[in-house]
Protein backbone atom coordinates (compact mmCIF):
# COMPACT_ATOMS: atom_id res chain seq x y z
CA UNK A 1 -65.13 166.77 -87.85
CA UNK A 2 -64.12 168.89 -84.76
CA UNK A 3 -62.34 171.78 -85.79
CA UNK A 4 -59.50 172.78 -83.07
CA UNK A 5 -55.95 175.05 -83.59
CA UNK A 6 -53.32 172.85 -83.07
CA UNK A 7 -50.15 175.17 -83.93
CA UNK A 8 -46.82 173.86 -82.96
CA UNK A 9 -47.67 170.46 -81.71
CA UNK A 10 -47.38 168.14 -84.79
CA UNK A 11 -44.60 166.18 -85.72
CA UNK A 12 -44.83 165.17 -89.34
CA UNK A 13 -46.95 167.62 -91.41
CA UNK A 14 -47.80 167.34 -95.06
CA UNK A 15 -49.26 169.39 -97.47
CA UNK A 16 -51.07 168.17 -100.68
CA UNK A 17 -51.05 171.96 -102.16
CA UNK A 18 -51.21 175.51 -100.13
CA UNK A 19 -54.98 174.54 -98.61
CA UNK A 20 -55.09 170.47 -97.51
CA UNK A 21 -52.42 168.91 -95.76
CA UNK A 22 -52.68 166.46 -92.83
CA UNK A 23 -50.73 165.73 -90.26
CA UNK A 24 -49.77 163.46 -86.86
CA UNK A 25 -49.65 164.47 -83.30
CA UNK A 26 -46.88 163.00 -80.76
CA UNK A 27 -49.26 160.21 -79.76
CA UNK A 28 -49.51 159.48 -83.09
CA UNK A 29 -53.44 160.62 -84.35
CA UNK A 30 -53.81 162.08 -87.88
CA UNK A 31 -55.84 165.52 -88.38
CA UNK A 32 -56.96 166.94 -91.80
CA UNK A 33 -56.66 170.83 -92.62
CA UNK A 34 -58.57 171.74 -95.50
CA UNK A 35 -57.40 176.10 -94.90
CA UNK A 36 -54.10 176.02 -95.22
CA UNK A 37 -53.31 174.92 -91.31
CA UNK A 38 -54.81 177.65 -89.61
CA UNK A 39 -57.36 174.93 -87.98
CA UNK A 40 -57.47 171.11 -87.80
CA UNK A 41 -59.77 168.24 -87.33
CA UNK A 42 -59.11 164.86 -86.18
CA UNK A 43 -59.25 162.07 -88.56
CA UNK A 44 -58.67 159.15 -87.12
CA UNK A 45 -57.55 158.72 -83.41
CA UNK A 46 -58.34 154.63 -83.05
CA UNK A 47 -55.70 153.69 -85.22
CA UNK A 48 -52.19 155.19 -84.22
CA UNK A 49 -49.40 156.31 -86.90
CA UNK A 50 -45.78 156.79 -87.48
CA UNK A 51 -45.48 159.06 -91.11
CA UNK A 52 -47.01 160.18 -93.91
CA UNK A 53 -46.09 160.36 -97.69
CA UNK A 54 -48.33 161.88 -100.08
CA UNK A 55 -48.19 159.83 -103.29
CA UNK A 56 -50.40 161.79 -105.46
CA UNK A 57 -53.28 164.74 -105.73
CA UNK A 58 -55.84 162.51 -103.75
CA UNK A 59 -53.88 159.59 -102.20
CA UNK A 60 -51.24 159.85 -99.25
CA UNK A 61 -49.72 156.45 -97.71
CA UNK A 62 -49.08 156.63 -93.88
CA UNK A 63 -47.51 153.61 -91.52
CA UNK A 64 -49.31 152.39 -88.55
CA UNK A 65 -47.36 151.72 -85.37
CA UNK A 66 -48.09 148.19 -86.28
CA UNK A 67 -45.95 148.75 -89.28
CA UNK A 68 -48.67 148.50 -91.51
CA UNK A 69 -49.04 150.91 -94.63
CA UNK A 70 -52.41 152.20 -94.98
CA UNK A 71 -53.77 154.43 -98.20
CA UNK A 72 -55.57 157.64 -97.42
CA UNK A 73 -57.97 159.35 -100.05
CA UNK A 74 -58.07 162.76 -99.64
């Protein structure tokens, strides 16, 4: 996973606990932080997304463009 600093250019972060959290760009790519946000690594950039909701410990939900929900194990 390419590790990059991203700071300030999300638009819908969430955090699991204080160190892993992932979040979407404007254009709609997810990136995993695994140290709190200080850097980021794409996750997934062929599929595009709208939000995220973390729904337990290990398991967030996020919404495709396509309006499709999609789990993600963390």
């Amino acid at each position: 996973m390419l590790r990059t600093e991203l700071p300030g250019k999300f638009r819908s972060t969430v955090f699991k606990d204080a160190t892993h959290g992932i979040a979407l760009d404007c254009a709609g790519i997810m990136f995993e932080s695994n140290d709190g946000g200080a850097t980021w690594g794409k996750l997934e950039d062929t599929v595009r997304f709208d939000s995220i909701v973390f729904h337990d410990a290990t398991n967030a939900w996020v919404v495709t463009r396509n309006a499709e929900l999609v789990r993600v194990k963390l």
